[in-house]
PDB file of N, CA and C in Angstrom:
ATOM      1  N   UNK A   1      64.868 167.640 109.199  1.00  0.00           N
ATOM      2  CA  UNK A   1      65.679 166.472 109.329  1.00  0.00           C
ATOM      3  C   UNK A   1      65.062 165.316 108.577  1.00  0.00           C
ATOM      4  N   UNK A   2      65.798 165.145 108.037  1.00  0.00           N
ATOM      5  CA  UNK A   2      65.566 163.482 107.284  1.00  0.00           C
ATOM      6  C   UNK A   2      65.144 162.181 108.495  1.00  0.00           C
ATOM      7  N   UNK A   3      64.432 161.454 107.637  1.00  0.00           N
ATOM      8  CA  UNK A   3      64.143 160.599 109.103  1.00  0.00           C
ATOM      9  C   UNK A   3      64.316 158.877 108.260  1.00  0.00           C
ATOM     10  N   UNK A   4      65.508 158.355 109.029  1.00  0.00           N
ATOM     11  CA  UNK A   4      65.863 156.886 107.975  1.00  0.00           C
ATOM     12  C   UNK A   4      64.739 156.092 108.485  1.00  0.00           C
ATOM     13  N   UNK A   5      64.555 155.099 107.361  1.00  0.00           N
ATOM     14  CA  UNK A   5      64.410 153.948 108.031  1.00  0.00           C
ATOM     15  C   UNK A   5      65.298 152.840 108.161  1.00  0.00           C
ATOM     16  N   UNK A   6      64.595 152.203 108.835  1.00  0.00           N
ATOM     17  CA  UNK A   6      65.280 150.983 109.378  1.00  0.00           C
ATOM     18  C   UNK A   6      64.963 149.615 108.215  1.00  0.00           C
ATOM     19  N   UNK A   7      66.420 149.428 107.931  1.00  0.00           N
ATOM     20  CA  UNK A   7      66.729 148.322 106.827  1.00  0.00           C
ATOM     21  C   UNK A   7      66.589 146.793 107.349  1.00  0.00           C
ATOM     22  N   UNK A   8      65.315 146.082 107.093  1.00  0.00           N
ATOM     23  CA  UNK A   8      65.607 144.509 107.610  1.00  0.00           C
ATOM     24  C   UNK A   8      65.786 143.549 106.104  1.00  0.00           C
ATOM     25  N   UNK A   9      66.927 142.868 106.188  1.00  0.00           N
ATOM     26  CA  UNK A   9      67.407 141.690 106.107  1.00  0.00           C
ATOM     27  C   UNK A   9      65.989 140.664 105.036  1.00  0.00           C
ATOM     28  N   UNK A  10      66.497 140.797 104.283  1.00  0.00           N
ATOM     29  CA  UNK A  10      65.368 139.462 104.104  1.00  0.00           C
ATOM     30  C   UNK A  10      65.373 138.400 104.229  1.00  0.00           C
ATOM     31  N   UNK A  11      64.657 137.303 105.257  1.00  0.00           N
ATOM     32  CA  UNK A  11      64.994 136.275 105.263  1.00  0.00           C
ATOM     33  C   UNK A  11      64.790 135.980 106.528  1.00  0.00           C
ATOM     34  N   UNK A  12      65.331 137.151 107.666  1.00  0.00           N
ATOM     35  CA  UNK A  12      65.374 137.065 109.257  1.00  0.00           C
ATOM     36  C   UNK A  12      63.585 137.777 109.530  1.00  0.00           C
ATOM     37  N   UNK A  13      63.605 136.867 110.403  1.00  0.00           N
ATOM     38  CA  UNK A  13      61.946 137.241 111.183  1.00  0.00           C
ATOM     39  C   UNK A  13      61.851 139.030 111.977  1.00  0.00           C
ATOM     40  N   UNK A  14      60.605 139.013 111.160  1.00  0.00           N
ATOM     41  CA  UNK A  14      60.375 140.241 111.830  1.00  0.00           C
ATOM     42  C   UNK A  14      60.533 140.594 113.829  1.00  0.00           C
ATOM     43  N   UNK A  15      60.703 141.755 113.892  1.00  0.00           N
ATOM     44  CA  UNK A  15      61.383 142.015 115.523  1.00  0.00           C
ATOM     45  C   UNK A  15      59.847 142.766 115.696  1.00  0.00           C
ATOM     46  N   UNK A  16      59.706 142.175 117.431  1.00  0.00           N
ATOM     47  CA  UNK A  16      58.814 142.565 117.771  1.00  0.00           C
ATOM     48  C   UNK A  16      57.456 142.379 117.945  1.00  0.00           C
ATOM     49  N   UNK A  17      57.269 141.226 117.129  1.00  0.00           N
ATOM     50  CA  UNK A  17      56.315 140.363 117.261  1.00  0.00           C
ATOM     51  C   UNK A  17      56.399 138.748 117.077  1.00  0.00           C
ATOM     52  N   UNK A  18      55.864 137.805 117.455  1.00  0.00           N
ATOM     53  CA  UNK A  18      55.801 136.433 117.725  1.00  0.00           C
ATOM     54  C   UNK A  18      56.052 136.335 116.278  1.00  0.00           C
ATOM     55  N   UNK A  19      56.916 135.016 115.880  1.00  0.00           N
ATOM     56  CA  UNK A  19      57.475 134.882 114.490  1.00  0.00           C
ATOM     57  C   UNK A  19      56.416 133.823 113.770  1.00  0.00           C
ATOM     58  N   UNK A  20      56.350 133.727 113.102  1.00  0.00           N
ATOM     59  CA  UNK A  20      54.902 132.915 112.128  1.00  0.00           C
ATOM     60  C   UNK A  20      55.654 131.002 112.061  1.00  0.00           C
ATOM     61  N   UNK A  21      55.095 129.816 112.706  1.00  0.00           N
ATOM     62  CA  UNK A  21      55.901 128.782 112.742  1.00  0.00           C
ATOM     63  C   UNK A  21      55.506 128.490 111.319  1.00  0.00           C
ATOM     64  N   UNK A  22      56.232 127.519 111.190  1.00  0.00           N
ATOM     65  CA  UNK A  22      56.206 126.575 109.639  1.00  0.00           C
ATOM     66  C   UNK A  22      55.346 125.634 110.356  1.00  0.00           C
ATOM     67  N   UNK A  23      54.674 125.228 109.344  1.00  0.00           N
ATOM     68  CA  UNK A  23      54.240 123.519 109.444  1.00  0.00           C
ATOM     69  C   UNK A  23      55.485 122.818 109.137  1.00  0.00           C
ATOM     70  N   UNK A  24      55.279 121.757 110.698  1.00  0.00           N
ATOM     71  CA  UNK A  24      56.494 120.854 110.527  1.00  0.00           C
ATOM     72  C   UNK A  24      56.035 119.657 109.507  1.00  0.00           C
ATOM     73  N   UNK A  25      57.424 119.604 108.441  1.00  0.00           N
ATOM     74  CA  UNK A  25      57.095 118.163 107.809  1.00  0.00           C
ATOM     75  C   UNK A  25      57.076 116.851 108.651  1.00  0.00           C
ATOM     76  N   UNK A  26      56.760 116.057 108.015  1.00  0.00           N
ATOM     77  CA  UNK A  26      57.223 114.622 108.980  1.00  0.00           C
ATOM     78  C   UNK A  26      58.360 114.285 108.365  1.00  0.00           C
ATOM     79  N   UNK A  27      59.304 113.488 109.109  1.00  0.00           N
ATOM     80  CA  UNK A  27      60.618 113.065 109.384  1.00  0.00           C
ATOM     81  C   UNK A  27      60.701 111.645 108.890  1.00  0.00           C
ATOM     82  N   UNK A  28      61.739 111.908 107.783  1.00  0.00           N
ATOM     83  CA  UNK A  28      61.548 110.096 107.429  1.00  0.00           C
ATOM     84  C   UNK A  28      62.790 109.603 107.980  1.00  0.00           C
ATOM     85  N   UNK A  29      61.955 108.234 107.634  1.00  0.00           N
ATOM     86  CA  UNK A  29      62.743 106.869 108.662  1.00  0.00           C
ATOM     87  C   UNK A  29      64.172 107.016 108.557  1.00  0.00           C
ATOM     88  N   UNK A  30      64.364 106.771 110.137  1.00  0.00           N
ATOM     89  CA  UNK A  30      65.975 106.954 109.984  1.00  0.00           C
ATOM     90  C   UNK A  30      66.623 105.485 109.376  1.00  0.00           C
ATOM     91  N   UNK A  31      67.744 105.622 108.495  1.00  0.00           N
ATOM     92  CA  UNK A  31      68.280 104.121 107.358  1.00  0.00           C
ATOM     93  C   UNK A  31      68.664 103.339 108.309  1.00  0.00           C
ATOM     94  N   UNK A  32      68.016 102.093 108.367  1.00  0.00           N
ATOM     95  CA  UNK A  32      68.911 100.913 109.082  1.00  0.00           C
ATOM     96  C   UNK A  32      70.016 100.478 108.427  1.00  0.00           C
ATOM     97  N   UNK A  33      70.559 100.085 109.608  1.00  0.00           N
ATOM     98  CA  UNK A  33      71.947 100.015 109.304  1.00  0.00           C
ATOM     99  C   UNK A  33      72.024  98.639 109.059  1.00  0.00           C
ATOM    100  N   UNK A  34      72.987  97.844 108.236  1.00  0.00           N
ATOM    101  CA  UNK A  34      72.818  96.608 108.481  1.00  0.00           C
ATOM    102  C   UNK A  34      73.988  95.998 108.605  1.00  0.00           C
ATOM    103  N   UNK A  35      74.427  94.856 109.469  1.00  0.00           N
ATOM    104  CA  UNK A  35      75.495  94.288 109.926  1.00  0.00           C
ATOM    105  C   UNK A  35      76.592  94.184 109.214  1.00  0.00           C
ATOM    106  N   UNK A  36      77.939  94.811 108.981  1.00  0.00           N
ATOM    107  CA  UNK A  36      78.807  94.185 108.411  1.00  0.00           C
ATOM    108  C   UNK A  36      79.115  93.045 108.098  1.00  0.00           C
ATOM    109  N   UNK A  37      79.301  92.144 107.151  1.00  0.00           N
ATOM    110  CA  UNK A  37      79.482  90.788 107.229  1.00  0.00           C
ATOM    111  C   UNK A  37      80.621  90.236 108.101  1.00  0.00           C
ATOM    112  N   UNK A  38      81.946  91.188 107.635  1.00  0.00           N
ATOM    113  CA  UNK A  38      83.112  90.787 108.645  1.00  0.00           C
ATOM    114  C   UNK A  38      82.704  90.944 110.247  1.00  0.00           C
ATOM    115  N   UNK A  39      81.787  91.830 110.685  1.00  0.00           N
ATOM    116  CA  UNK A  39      81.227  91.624 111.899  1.00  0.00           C
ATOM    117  C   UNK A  39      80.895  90.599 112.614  1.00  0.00           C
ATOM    118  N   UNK A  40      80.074  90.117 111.950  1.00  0.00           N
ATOM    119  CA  UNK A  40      79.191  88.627 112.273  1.00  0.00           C
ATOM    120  C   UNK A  40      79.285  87.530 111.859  1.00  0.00           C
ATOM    121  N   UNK A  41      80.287  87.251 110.602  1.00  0.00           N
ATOM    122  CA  UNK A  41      80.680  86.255 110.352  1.00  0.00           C
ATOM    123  C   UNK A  41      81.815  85.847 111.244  1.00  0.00           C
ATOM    124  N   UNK A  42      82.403  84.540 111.156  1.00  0.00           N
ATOM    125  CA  UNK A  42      83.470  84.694 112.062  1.00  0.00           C
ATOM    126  C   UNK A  42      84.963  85.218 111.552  1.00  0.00           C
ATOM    127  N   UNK A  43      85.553  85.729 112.252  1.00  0.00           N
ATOM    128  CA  UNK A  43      86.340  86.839 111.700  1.00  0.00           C
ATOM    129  C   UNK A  43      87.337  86.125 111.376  1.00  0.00           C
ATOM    130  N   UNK A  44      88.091  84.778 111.454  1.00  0.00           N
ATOM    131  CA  UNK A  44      89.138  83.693 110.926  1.00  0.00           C
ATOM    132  C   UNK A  44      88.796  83.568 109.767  1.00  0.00           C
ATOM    133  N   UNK A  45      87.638  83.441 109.130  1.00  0.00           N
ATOM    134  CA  UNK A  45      87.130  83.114 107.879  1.00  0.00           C
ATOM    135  C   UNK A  45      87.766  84.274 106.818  1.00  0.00           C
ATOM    136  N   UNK A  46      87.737  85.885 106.646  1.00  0.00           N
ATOM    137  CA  UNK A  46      88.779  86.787 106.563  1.00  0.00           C
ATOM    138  C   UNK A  46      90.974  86.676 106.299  1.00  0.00           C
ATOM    139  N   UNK A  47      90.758  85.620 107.253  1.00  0.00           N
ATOM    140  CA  UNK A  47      92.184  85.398 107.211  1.00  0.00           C
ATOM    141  C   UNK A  47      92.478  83.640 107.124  1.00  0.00           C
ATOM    142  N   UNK A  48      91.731  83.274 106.581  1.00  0.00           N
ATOM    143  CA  UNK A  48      92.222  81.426 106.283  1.00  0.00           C
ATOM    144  C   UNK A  48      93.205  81.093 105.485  1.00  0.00           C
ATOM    145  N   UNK A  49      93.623  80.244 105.597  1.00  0.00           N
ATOM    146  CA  UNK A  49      94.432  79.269 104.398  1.00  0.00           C
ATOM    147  C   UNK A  49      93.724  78.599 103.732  1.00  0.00           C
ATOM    148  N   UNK A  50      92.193  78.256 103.814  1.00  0.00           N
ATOM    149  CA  UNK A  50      91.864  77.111 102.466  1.00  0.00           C
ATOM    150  C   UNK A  50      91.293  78.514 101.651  1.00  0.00           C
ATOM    151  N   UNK A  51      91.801  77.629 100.328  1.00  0.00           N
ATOM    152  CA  UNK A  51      90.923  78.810  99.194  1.00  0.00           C
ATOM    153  C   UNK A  51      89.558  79.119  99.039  1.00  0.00           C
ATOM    154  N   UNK A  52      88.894  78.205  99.069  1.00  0.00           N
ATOM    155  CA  UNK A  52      87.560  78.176  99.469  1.00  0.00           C
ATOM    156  C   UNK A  52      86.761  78.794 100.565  1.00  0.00           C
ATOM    157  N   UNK A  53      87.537  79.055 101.730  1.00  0.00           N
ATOM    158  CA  UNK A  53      87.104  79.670 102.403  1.00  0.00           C
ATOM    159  C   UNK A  53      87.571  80.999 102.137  1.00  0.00           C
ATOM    160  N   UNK A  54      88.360  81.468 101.853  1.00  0.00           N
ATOM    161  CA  UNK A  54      89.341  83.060 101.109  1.00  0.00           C
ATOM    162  C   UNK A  54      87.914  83.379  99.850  1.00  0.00           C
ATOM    163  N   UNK A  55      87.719  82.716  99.533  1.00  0.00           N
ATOM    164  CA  UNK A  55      86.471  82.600  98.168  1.00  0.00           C
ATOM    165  C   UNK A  55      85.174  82.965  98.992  1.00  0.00           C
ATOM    166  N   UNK A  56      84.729  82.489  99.814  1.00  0.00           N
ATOM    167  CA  UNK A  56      83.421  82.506 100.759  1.00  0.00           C
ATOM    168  C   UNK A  56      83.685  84.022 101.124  1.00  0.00           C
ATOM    169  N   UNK A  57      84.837  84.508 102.016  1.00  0.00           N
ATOM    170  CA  UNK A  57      84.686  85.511 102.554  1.00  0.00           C
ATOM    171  C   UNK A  57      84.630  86.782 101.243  1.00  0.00           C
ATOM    172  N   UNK A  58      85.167  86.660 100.369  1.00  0.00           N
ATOM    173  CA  UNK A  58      85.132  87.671  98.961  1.00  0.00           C
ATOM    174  C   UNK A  58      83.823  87.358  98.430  1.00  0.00           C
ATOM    175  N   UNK A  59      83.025  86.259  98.336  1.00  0.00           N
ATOM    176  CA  UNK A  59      81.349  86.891  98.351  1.00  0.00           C
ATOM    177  C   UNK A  59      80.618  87.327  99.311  1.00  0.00           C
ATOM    178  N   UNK A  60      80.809  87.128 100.991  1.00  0.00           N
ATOM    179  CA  UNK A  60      80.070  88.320 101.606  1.00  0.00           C
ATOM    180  C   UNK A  60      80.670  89.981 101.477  1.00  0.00           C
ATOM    181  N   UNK A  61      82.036  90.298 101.047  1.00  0.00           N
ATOM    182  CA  UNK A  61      82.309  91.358 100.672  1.00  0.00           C
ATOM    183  C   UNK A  61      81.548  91.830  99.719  1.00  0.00           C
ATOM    184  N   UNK A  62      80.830  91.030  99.281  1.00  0.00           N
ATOM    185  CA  UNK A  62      80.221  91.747  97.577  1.00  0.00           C
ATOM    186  C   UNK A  62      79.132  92.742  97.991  1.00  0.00           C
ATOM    187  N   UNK A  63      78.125  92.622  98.648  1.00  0.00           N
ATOM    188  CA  UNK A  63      77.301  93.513  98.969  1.00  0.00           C
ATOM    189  C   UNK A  63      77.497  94.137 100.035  1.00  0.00           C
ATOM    190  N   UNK A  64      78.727  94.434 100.726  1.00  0.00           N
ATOM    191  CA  UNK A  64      79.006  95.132 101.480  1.00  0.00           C
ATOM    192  C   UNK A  64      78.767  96.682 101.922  1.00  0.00           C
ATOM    193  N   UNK A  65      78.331  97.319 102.250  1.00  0.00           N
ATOM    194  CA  UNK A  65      78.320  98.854 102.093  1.00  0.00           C
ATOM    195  C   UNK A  65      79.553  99.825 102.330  1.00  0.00           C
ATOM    196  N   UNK A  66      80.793  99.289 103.045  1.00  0.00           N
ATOM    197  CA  UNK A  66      81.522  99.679 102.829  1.00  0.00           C
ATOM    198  C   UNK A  66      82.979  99.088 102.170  1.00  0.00           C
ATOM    199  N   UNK A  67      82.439  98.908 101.423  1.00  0.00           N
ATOM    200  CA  UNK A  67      83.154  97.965 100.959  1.00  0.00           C
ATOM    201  C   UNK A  67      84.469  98.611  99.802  1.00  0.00           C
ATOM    202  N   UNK A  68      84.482  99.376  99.268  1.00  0.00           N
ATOM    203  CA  UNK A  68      85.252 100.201  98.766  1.00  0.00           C
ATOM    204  C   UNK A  68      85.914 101.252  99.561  1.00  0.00           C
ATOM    205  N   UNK A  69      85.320 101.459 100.687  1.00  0.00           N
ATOM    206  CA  UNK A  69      86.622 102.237 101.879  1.00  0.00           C
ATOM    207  C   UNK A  69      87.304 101.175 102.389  1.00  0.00           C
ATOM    208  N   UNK A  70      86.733  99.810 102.583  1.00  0.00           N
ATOM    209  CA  UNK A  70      87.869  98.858 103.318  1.00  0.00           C
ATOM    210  C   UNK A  70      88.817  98.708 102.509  1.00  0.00           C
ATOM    211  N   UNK A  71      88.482  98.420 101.003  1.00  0.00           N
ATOM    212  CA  UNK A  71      89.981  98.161 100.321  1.00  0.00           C
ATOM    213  C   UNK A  71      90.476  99.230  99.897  1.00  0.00           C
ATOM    214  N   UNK A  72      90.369 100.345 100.007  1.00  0.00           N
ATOM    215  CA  UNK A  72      91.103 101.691 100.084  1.00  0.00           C
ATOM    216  C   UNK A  72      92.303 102.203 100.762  1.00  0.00           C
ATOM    217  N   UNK A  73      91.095 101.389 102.415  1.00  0.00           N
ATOM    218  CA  UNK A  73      92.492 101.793 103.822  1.00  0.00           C
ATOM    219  C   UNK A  73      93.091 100.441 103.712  1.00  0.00           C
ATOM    220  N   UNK A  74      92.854  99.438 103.156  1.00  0.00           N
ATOM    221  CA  UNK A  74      93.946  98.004 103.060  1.00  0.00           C
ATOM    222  C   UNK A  74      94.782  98.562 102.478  1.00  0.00           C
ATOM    223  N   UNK A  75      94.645  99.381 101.119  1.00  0.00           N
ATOM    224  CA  UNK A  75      96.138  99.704 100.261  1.00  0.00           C
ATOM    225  C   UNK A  75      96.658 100.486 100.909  1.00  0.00           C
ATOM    226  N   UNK A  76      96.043 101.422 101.664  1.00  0.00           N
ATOM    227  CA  UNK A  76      97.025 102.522 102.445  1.00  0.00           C
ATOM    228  C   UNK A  76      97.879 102.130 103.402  1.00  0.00           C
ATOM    229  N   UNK A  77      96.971 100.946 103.596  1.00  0.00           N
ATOM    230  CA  UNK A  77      97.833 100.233 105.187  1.00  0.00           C
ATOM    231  C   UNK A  77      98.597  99.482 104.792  1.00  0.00           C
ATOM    232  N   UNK A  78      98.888  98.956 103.543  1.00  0.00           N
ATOM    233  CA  UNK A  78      99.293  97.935 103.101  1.00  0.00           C
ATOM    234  C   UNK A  78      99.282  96.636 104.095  1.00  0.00           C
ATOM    235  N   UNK A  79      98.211  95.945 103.673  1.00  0.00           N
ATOM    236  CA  UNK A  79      97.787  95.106 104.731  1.00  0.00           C
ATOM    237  C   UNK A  79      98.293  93.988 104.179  1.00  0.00           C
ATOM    238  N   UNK A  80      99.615  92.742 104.887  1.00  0.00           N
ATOM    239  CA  UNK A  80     100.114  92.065 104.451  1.00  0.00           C
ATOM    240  C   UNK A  80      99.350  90.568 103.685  1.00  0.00           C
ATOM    241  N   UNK A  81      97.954  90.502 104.222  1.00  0.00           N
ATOM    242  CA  UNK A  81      97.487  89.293 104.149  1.00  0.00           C
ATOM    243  C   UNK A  81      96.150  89.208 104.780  1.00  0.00           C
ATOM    244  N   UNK A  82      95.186  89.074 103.295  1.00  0.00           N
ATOM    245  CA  UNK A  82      93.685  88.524 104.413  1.00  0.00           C
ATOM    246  C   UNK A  82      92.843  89.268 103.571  1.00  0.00           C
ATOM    247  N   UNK A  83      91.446  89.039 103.753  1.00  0.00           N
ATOM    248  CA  UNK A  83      90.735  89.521 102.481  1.00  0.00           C
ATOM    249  C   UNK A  83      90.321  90.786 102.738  1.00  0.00           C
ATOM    250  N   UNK A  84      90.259  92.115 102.140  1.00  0.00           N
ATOM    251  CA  UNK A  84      89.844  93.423 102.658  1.00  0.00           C
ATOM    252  C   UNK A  84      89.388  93.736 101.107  1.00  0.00           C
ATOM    253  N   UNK A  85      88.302  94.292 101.665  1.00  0.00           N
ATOM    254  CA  UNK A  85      87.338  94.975 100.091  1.00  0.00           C
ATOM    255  C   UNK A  85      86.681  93.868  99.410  1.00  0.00           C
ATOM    256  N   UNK A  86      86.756  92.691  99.572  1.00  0.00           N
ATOM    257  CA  UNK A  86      86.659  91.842  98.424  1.00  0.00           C
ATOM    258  C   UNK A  86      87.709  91.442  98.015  1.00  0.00           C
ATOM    259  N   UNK A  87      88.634  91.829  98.503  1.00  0.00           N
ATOM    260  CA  UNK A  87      90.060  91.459  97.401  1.00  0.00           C
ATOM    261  C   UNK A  87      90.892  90.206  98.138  1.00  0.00           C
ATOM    262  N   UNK A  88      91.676  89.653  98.041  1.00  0.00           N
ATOM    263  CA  UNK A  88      93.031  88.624  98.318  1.00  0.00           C
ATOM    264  C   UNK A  88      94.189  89.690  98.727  1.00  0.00           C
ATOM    265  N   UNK A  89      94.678  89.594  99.891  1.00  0.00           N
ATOM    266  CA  UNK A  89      96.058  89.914  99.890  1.00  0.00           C
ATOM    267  C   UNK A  89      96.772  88.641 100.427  1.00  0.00           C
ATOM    268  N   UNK A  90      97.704  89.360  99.830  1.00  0.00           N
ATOM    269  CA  UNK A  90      99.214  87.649 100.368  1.00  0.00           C
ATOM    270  C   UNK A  90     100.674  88.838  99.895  1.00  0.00           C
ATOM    271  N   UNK A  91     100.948  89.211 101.034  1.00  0.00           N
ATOM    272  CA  UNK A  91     102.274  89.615 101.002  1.00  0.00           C
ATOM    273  C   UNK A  91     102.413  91.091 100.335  1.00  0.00           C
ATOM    274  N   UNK A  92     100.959  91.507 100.837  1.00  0.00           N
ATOM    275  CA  UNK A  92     100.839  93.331 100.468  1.00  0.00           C
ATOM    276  C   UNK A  92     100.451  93.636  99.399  1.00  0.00           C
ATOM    277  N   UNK A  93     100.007  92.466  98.584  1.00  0.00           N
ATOM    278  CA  UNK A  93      99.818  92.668  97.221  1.00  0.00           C
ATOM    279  C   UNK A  93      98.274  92.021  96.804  1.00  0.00           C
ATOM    280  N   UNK A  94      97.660  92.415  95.970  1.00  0.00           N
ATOM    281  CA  UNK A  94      96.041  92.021  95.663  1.00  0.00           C
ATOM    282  C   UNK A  94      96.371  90.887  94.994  1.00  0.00           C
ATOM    283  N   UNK A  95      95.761  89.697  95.034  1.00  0.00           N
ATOM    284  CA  UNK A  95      95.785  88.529  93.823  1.00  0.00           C
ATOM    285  C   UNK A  95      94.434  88.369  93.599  1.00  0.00           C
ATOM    286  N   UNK A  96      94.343  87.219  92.260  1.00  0.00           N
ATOM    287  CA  UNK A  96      93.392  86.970  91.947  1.00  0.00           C
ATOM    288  C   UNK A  96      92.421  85.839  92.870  1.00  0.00           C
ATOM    289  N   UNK A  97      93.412  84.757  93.054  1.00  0.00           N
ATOM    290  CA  UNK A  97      92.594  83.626  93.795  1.00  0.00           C
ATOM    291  C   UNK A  97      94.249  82.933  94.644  1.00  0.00           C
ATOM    292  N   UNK A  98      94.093  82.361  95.870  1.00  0.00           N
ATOM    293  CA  UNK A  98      94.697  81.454  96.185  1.00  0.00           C
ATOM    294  C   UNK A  98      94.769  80.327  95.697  1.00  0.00           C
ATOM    295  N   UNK A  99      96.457  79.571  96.038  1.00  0.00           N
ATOM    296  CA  UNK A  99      96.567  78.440  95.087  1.00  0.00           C
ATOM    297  C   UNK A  99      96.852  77.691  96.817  1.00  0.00           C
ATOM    298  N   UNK A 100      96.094  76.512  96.995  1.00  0.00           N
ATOM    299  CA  UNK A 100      96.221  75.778  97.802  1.00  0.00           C
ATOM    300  C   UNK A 100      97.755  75.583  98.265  1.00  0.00           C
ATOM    301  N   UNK A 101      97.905  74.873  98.912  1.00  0.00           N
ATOM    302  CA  UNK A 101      98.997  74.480 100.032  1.00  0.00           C
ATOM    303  C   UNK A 101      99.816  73.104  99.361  1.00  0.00           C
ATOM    304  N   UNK A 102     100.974  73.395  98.990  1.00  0.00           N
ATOM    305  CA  UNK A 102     101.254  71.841  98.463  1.00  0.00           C
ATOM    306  C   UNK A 102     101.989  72.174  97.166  1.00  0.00           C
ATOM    307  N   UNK A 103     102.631  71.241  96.412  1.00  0.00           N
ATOM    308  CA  UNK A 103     103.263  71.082  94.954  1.00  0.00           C
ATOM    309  C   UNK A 103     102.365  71.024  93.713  1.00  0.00           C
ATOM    310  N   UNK A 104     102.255  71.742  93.117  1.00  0.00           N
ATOM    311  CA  UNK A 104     101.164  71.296  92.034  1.00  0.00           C
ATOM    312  C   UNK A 104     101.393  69.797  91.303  1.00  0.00           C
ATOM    313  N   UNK A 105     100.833  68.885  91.019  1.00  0.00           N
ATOM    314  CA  UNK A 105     100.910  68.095  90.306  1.00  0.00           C
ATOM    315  C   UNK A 105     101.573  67.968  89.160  1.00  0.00           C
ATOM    316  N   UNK A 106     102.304  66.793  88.770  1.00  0.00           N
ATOM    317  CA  UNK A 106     103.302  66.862  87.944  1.00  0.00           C
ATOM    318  C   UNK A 106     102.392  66.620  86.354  1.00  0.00           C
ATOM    319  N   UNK A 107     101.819  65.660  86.913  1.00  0.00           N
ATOM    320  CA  UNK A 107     100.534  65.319  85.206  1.00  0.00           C
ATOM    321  C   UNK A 107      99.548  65.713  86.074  1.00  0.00           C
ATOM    322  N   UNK A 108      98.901  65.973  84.355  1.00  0.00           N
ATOM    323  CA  UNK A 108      97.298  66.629  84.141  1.00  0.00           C
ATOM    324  C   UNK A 108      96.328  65.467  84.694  1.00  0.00           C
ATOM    325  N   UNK A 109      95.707  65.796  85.799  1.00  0.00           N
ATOM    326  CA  UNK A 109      94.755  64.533  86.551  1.00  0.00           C
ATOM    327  C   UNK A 109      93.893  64.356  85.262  1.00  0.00           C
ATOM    328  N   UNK A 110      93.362  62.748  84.970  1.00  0.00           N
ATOM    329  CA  UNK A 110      92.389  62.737  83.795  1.00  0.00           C
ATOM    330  C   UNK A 110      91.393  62.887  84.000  1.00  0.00           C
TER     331      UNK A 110
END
């Protein structure tokens, strides 16, 4: 009679005896996280009427970390109004800058 052997796997620990540990590496630092700006700033500032403040809130968007998924799900959501990503909305649509409140001037101030 033929006598098989027994086929192990390479890769899986030997059977039958205590398995050989690894040296554990050390574990690096878990990433701090750091505050959203829309978090902690105050969250009206996001949705104002002065331009300047619409302007303020589109530079704490700038270093944002998520900042390219917020204006992602703004377009999906079509979010009618308020700053998401960095961007201006007014009426579902991205603009460049707000134009204050009022008639523009008829002459060029000197």
């Amino acid at each position: 009679m033929q006598q098989t052997m027994a086929h192990r796997r390479t890769g899986l620990p030997r059977s039958g005896g205590p398995t050989p540990r690894r040296p554990r590496l050390p574990l690096a630092p878990a990433p701090t996280r750091r505050p959203l700006p829309c978090r902690v700033e105050d969250p009206e500032l996001w949705f104002a009427e002065s331009p300047a403040q619409l302007e303020l809130a589109k530079s704490f968007c700038t270093d944002c970390p998520v900042q390219a998924a917020c204006l992602a799900g703004a377009l999906d959501r079509g979010e009618p109004w308020g700053v998401w990503g960095g961007e201006i909305f007014e009426r579902g649509v991205v603009i460049a800058r707000k134009r204050p409140r009022g008639r523009p001037r008829k002459e060029v101030a000197a």
